[in-house]
PDB file of N, CA and C in Angstrom:
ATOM      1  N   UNK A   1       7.056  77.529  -7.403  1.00  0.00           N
ATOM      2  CA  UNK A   1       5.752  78.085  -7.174  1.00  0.00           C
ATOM      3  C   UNK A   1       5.849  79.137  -6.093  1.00  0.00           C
ATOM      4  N   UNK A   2       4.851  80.184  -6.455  1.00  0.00           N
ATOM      5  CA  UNK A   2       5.667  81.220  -5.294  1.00  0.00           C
ATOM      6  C   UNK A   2       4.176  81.036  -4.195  1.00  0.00           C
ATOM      7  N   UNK A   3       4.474  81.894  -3.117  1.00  0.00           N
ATOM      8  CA  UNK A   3       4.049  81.644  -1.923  1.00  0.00           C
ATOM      9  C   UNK A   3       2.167  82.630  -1.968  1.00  0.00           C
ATOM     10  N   UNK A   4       2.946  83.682  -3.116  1.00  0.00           N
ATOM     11  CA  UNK A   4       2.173  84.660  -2.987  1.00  0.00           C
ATOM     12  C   UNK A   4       2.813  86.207  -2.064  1.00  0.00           C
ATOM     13  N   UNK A   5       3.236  85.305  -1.128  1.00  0.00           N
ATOM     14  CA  UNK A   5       4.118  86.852  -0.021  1.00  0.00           C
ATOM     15  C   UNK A   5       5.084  87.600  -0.640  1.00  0.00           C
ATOM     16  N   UNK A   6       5.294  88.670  -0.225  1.00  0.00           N
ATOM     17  CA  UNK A   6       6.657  89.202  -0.703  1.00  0.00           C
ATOM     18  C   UNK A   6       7.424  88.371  -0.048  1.00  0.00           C
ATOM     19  N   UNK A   7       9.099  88.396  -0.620  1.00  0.00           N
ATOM     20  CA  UNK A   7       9.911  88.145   0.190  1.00  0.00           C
ATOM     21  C   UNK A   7      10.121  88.898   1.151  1.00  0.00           C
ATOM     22  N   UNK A   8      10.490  88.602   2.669  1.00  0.00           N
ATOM     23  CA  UNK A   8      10.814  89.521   3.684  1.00  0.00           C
ATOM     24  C   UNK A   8      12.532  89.613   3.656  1.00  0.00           C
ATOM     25  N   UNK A   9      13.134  90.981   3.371  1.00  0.00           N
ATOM     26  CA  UNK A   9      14.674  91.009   3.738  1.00  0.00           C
ATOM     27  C   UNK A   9      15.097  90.376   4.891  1.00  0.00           C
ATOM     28  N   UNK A  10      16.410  90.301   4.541  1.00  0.00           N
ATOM     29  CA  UNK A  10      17.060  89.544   5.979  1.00  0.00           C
ATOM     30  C   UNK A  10      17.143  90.837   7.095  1.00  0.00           C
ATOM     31  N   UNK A  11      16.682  90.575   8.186  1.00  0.00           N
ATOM     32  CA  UNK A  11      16.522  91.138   9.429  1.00  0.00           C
ATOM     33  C   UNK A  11      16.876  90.513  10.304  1.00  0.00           C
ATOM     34  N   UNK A  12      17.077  90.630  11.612  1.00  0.00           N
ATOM     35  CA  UNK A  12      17.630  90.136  13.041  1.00  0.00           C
ATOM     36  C   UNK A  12      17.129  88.378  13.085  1.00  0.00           C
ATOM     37  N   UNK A  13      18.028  88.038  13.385  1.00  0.00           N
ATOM     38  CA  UNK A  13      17.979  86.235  13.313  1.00  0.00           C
ATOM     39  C   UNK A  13      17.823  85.801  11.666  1.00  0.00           C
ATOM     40  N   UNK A  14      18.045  86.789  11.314  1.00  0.00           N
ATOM     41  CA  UNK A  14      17.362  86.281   9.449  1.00  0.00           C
ATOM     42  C   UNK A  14      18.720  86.581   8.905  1.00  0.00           C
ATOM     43  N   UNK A  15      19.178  85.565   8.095  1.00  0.00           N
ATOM     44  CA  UNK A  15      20.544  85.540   6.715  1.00  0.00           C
ATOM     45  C   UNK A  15      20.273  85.369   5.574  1.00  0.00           C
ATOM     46  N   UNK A  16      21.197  86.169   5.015  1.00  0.00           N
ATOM     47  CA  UNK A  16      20.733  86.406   3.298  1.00  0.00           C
ATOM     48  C   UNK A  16      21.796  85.268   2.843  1.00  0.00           C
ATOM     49  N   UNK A  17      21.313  83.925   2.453  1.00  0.00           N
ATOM     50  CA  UNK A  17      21.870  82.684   1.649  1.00  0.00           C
ATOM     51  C   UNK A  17      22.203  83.060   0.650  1.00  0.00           C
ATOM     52  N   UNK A  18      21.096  83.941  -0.557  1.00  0.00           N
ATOM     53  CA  UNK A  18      21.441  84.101  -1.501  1.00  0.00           C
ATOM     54  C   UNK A  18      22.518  85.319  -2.147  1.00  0.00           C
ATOM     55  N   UNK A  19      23.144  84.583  -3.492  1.00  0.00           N
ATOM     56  CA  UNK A  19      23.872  85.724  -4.267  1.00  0.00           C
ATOM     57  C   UNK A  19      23.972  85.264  -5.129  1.00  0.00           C
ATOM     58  N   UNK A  20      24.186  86.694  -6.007  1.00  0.00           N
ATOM     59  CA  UNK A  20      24.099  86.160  -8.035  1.00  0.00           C
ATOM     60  C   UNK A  20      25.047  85.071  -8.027  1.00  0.00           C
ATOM     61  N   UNK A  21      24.324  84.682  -9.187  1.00  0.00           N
ATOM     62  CA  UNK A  21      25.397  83.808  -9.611  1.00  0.00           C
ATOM     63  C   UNK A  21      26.663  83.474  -9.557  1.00  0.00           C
ATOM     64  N   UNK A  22      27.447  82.294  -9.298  1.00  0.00           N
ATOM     65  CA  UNK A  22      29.239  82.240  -9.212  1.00  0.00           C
ATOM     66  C   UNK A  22      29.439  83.428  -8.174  1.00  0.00           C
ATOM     67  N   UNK A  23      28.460  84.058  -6.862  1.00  0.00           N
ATOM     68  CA  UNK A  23      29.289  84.261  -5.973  1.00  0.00           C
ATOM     69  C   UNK A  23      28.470  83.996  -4.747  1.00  0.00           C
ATOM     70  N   UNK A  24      29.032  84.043  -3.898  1.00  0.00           N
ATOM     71  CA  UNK A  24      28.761  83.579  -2.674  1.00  0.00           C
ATOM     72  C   UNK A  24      28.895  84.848  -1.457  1.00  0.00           C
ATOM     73  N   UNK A  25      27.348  84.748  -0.966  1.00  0.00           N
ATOM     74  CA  UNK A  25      26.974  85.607  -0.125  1.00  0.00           C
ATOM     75  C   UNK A  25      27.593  86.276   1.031  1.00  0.00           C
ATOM     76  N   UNK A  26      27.474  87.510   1.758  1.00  0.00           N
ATOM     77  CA  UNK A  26      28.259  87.487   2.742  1.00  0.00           C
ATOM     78  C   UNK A  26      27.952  86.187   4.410  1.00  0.00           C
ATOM     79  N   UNK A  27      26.542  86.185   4.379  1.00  0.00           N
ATOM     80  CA  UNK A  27      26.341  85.139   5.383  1.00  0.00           C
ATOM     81  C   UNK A  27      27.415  83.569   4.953  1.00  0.00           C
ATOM     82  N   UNK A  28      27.419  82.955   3.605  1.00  0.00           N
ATOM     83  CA  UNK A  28      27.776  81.795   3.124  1.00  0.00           C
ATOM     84  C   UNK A  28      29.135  81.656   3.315  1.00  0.00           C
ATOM     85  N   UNK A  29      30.096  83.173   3.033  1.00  0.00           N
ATOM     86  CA  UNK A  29      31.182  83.008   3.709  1.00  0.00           C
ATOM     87  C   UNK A  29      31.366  82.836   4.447  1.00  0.00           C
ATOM     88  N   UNK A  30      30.952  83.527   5.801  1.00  0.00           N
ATOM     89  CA  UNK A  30      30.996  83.970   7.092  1.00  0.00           C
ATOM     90  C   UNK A  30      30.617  81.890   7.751  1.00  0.00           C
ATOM     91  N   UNK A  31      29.754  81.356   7.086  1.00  0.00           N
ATOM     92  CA  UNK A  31      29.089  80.185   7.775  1.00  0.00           C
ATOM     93  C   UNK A  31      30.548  79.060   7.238  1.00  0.00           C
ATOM     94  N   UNK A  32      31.186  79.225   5.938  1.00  0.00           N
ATOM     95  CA  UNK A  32      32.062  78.263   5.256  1.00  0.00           C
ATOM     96  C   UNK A  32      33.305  78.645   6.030  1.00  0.00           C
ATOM     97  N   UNK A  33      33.821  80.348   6.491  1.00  0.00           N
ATOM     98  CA  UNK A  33      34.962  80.767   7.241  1.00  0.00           C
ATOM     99  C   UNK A  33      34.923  79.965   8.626  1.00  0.00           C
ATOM    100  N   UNK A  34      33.919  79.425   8.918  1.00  0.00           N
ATOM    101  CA  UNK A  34      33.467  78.918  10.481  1.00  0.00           C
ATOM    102  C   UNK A  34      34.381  77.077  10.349  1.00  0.00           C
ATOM    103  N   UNK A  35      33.377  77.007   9.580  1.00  0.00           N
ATOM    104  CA  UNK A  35      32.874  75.627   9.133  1.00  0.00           C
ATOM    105  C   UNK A  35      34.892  74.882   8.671  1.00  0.00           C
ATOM    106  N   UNK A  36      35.658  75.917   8.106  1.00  0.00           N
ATOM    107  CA  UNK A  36      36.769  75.959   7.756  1.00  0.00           C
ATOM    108  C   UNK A  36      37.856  75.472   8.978  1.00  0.00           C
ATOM    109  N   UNK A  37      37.502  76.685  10.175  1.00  0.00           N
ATOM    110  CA  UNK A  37      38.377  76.280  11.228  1.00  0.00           C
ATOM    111  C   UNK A  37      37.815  74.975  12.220  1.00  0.00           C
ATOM    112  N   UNK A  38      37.095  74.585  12.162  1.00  0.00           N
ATOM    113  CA  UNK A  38      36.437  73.498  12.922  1.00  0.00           C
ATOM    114  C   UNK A  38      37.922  72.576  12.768  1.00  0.00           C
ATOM    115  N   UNK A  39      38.374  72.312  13.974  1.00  0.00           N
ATOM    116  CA  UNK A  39      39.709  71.257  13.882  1.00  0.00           C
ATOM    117  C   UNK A  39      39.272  69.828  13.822  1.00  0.00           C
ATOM    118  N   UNK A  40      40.284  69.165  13.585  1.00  0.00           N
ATOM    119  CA  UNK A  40      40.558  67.916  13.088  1.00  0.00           C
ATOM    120  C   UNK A  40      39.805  67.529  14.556  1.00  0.00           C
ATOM    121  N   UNK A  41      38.652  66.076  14.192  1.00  0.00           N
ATOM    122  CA  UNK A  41      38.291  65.426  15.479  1.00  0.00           C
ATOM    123  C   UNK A  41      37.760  65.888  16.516  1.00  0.00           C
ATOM    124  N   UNK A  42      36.880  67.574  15.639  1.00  0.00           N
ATOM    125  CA  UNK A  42      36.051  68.109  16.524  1.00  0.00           C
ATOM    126  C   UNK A  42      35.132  67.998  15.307  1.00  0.00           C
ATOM    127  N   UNK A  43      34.083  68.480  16.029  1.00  0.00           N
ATOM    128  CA  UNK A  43      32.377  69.284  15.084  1.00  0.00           C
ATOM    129  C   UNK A  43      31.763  70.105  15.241  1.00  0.00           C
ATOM    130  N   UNK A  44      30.754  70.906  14.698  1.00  0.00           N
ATOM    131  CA  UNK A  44      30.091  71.990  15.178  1.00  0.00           C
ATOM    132  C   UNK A  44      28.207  71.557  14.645  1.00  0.00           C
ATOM    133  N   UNK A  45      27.766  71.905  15.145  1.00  0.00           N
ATOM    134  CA  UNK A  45      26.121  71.303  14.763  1.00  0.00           C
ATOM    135  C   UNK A  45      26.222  72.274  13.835  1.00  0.00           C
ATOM    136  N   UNK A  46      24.900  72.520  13.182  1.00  0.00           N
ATOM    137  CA  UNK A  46      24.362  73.560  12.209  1.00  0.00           C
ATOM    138  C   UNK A  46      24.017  74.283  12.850  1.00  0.00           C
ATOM    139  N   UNK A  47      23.370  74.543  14.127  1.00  0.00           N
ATOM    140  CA  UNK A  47      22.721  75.255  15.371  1.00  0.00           C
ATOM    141  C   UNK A  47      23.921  75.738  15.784  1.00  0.00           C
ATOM    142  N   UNK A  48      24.988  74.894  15.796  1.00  0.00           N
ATOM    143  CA  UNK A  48      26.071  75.477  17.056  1.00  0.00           C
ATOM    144  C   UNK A  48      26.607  76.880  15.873  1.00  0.00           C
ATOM    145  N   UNK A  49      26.563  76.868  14.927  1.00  0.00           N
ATOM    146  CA  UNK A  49      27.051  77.621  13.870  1.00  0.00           C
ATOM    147  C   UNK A  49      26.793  78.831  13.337  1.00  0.00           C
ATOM    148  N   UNK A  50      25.141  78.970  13.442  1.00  0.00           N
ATOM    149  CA  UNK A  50      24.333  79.591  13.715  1.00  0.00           C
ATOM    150  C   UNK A  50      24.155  80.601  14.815  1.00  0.00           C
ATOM    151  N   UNK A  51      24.576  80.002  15.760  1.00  0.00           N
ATOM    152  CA  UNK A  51      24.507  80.774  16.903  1.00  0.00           C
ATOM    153  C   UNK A  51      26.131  81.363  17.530  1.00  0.00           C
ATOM    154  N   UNK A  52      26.924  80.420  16.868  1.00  0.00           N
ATOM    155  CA  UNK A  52      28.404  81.204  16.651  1.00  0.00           C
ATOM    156  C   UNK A  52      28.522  82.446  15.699  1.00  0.00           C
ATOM    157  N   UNK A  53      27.486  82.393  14.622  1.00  0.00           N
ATOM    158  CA  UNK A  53      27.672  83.626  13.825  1.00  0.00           C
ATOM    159  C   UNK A  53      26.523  84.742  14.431  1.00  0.00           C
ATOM    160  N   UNK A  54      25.752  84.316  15.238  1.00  0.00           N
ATOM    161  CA  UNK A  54      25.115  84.980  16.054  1.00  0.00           C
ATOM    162  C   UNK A  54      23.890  85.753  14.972  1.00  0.00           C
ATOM    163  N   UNK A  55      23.499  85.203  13.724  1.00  0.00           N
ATOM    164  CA  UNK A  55      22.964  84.927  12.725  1.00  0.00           C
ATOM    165  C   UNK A  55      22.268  83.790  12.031  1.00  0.00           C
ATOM    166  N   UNK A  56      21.025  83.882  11.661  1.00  0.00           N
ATOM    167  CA  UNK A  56      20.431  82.182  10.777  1.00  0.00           C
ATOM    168  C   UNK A  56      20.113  81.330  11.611  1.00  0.00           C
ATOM    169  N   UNK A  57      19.852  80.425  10.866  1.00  0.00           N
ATOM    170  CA  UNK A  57      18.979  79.489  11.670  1.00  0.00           C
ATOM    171  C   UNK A  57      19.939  77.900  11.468  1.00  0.00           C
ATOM    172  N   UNK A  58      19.843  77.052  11.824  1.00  0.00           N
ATOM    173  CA  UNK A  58      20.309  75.318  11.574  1.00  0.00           C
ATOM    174  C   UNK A  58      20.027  75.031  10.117  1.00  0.00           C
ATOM    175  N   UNK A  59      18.626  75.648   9.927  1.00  0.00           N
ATOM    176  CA  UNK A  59      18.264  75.543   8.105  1.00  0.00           C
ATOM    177  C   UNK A  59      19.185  76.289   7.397  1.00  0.00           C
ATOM    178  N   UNK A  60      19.522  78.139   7.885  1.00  0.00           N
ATOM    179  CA  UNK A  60      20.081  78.347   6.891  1.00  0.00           C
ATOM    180  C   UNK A  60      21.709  77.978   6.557  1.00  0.00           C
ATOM    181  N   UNK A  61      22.440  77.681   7.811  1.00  0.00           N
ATOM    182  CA  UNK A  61      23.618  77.209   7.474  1.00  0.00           C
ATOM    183  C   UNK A  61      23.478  75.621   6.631  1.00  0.00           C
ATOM    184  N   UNK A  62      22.475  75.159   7.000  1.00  0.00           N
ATOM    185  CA  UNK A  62      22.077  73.691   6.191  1.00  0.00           C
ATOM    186  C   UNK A  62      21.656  74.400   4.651  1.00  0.00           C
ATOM    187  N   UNK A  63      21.209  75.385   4.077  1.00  0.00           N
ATOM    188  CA  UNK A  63      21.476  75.523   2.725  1.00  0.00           C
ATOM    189  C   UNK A  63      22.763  76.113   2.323  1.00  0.00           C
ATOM    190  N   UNK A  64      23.253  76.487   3.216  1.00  0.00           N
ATOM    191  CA  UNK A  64      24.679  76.814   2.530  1.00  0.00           C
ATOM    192  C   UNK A  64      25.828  75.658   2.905  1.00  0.00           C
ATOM    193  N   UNK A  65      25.786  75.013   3.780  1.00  0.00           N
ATOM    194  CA  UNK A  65      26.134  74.198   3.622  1.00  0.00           C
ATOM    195  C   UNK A  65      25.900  72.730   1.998  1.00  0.00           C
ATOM    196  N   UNK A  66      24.638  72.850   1.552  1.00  0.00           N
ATOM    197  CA  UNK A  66      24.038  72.255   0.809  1.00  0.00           C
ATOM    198  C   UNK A  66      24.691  72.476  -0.351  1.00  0.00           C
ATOM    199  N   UNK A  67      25.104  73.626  -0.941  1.00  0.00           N
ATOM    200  CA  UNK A  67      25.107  74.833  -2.071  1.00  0.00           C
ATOM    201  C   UNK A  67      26.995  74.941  -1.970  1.00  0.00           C
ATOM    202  N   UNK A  68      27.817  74.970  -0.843  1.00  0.00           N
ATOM    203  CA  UNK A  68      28.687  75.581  -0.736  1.00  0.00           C
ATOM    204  C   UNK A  68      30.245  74.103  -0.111  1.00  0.00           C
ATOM    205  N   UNK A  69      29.655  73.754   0.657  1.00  0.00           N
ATOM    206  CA  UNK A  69      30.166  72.485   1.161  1.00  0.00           C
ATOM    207  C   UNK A  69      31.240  71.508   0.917  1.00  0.00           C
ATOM    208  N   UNK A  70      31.210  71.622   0.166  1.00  0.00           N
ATOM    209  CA  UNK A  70      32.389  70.779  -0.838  1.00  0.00           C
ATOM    210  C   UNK A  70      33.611  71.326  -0.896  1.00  0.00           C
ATOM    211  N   UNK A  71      33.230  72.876  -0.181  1.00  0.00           N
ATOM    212  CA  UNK A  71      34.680  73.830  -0.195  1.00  0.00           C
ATOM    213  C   UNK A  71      35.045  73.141   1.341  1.00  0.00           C
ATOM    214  N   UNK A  72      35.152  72.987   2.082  1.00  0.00           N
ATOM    215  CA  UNK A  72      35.356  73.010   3.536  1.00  0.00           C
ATOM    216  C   UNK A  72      35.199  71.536   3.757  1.00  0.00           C
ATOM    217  N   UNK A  73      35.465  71.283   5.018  1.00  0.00           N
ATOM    218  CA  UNK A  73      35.875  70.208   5.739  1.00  0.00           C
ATOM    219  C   UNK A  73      33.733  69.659   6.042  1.00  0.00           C
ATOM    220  N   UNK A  74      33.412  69.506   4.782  1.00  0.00           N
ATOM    221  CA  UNK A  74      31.610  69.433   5.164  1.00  0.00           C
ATOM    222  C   UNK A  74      31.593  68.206   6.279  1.00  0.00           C
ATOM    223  N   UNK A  75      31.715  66.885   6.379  1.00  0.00           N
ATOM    224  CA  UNK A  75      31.692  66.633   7.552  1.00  0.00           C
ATOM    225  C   UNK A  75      32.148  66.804   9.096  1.00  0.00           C
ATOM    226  N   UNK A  76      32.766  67.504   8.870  1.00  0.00           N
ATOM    227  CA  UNK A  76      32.511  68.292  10.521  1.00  0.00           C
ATOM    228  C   UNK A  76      31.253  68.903  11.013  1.00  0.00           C
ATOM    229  N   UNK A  77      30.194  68.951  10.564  1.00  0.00           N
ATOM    230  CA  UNK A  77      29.167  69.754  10.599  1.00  0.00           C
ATOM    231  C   UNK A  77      28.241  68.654  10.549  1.00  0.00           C
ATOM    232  N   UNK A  78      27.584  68.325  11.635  1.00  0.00           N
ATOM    233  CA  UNK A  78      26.386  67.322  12.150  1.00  0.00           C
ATOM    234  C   UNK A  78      25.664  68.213  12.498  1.00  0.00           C
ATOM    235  N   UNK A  79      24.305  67.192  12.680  1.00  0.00           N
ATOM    236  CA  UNK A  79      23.117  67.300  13.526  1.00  0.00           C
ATOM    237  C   UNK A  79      23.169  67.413  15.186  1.00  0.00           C
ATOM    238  N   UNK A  80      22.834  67.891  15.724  1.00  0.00           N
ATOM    239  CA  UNK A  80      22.654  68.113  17.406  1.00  0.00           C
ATOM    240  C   UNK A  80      22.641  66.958  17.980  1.00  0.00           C
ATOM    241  N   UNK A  81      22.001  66.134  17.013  1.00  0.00           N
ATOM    242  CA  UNK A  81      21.842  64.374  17.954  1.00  0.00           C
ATOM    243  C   UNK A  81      23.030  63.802  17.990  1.00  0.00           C
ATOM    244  N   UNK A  82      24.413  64.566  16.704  1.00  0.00           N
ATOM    245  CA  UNK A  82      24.948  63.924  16.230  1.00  0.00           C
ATOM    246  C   UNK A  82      25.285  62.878  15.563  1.00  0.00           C
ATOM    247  N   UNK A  83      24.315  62.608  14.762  1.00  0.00           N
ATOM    248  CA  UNK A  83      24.413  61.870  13.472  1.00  0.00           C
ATOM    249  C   UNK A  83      24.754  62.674  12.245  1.00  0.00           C
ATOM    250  N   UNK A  84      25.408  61.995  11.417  1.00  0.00           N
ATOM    251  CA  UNK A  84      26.408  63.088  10.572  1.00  0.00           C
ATOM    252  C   UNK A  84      25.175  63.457   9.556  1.00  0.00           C
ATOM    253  N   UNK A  85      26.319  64.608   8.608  1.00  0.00           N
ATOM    254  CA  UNK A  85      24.999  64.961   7.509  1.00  0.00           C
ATOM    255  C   UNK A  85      24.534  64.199   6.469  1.00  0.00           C
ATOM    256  N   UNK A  86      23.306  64.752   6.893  1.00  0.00           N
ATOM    257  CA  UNK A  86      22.316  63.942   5.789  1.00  0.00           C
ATOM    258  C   UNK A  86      22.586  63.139   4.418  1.00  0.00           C
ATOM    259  N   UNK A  87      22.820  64.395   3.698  1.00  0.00           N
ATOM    260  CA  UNK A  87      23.278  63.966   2.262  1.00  0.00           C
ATOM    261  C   UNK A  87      23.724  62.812   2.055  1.00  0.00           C
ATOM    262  N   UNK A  88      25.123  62.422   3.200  1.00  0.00           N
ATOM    263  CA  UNK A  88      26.048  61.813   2.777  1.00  0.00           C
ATOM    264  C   UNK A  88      26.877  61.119   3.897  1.00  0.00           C
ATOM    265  N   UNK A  89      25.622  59.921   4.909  1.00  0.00           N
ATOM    266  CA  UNK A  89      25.920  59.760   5.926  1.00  0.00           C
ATOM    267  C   UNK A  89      27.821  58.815   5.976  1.00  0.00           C
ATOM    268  N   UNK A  90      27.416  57.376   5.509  1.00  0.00           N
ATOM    269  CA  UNK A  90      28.098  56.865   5.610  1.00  0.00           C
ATOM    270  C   UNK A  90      29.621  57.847   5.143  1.00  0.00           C
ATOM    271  N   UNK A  91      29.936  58.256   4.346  1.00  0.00           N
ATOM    272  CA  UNK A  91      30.958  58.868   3.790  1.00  0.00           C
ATOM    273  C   UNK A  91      31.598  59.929   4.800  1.00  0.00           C
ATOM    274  N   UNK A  92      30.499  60.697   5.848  1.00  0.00           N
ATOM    275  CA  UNK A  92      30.976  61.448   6.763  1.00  0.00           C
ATOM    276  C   UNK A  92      31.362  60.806   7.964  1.00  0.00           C
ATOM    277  N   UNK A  93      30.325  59.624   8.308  1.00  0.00           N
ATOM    278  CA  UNK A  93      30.880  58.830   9.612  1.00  0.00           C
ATOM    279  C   UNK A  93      32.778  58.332   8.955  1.00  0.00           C
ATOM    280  N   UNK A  94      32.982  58.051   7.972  1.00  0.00           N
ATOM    281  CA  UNK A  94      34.157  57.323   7.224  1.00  0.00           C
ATOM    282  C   UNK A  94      35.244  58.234   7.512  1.00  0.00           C
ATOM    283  N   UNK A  95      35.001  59.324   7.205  1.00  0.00           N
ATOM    284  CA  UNK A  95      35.742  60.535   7.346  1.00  0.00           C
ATOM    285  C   UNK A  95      35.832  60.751   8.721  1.00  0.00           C
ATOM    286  N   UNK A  96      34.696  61.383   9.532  1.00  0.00           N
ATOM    287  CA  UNK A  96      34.901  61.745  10.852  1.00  0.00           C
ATOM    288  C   UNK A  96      35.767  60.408  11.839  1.00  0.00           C
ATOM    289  N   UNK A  97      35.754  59.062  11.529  1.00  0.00           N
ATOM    290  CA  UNK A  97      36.306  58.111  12.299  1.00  0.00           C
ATOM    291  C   UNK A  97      38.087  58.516  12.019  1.00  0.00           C
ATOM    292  N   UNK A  98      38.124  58.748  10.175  1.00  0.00           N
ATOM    293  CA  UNK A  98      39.267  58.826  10.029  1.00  0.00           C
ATOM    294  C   UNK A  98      40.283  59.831  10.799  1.00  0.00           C
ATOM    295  N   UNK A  99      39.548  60.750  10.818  1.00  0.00           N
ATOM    296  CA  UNK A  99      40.112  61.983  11.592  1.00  0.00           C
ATOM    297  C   UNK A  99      40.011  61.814  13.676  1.00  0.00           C
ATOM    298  N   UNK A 100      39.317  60.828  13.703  1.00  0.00           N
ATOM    299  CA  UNK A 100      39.343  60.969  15.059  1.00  0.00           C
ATOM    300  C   UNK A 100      38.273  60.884  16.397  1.00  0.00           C
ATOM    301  N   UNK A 101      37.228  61.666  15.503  1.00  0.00           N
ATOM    302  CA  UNK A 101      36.312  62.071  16.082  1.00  0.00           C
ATOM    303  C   UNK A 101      35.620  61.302  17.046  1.00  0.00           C
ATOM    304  N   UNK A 102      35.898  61.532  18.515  1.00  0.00           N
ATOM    305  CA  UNK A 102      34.600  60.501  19.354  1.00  0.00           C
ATOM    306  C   UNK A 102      33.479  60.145  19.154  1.00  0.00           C
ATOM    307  N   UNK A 103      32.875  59.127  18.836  1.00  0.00           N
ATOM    308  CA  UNK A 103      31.659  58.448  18.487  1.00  0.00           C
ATOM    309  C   UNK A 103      31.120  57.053  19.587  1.00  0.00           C
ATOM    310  N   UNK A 104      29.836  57.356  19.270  1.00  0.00           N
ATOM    311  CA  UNK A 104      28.929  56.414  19.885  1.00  0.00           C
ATOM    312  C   UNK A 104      28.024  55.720  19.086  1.00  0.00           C
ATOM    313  N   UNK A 105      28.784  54.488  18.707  1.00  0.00           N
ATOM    314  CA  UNK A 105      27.861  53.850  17.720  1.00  0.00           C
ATOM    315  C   UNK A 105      27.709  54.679  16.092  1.00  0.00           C
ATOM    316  N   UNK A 106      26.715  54.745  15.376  1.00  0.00           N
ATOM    317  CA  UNK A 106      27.321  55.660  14.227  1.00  0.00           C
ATOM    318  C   UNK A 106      27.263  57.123  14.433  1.00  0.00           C
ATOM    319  N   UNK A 107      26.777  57.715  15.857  1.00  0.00           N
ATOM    320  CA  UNK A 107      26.831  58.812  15.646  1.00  0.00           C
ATOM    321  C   UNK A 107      27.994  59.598  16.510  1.00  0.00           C
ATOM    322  N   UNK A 108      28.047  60.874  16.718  1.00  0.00           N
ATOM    323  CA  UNK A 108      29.016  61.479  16.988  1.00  0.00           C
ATOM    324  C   UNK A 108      28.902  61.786  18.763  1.00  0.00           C
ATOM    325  N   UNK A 109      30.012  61.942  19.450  1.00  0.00           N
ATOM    326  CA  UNK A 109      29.918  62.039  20.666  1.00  0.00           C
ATOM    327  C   UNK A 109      30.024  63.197  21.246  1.00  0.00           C
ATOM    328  N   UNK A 110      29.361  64.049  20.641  1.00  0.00           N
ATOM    329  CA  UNK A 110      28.506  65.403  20.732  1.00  0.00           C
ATOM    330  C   UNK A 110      29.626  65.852  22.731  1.00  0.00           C
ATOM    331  N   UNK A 111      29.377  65.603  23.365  1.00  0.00           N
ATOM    332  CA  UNK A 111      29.664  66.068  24.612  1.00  0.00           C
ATOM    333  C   UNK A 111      31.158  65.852  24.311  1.00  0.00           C
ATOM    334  N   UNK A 112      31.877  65.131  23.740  1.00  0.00           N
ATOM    335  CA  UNK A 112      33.225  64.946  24.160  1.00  0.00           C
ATOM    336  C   UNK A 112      34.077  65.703  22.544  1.00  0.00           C
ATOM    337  N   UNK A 113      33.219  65.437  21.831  1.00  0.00           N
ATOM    338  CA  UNK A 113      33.445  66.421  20.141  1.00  0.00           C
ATOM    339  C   UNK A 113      33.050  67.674  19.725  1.00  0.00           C
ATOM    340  N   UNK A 114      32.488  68.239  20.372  1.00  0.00           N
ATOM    341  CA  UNK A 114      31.912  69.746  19.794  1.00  0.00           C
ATOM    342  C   UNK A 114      32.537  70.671  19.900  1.00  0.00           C
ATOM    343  N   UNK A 115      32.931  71.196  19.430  1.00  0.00           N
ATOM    344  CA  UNK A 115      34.214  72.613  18.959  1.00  0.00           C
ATOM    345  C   UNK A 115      33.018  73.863  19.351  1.00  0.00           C
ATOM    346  N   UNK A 116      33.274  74.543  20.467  1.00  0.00           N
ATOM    347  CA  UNK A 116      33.073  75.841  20.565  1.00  0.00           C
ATOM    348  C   UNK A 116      33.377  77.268  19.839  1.00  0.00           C
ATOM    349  N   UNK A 117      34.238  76.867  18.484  1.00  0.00           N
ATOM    350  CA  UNK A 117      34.391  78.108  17.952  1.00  0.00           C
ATOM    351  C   UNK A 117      35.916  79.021  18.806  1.00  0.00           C
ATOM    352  N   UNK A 118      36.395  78.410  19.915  1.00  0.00           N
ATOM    353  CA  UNK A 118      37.701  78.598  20.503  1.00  0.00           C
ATOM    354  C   UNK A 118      38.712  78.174  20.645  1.00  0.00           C
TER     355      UNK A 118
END
């Protein structure tokens, strides 16, 4: 159902998610190229990602993450509270323990795990 608005182009803080079909956008790379180097037994929020590409919002790396994910290491990529992603909690806490990752209870230990992108 549409909104009625035009769509507004992507502009400053704004990423273009979308691309035709079977390809993947320049933001979706740029967020999956990120999401890629995140090392073993670190994480990056959706925010932290966002603001590493210095582009988008927590939502929009969360739809490309959504859409794209399955290419890349998708649990490395939590929530700020650090609780893993949504979709597919238990399976990411399973994973992130396997690999290492400091945790507090089921969620992630955000201060001692978060990958700066360096």
């Amino acid at each position: 159902m549409s909104s009625g608005r035009p769509a507004r182009p992507p502009g400053p803080g704004r990423a273009k998610v979308a691309a035709p079909a079977g390809q993947v956008s320049e933001y979706a790379a740029a967020v999956l190229s990120v999401v890629d180097r995140i090392p073993r037994g670190r994480v990056m929020s959706y925010g932290d990602i966002a603001e590493y590409l210095g582009t988008g919002s927590a939502r929009t790396v969360g739809v490309v993450m959504g859409r794209h994910g399955h290419e890349v290491p998708w649990q490395r990529v939590v929530l700020s509270t650090g609780d893993p992603a949504p979709s597919h909690p238990d399976e990411a806490r399973r994973l992130l323990r396997a690999e290492g990752v400091p945790m507090r209870g089921d969620r992630v230990d955000m201060a001692r795990a978060r990958w700066d992108g360096h």
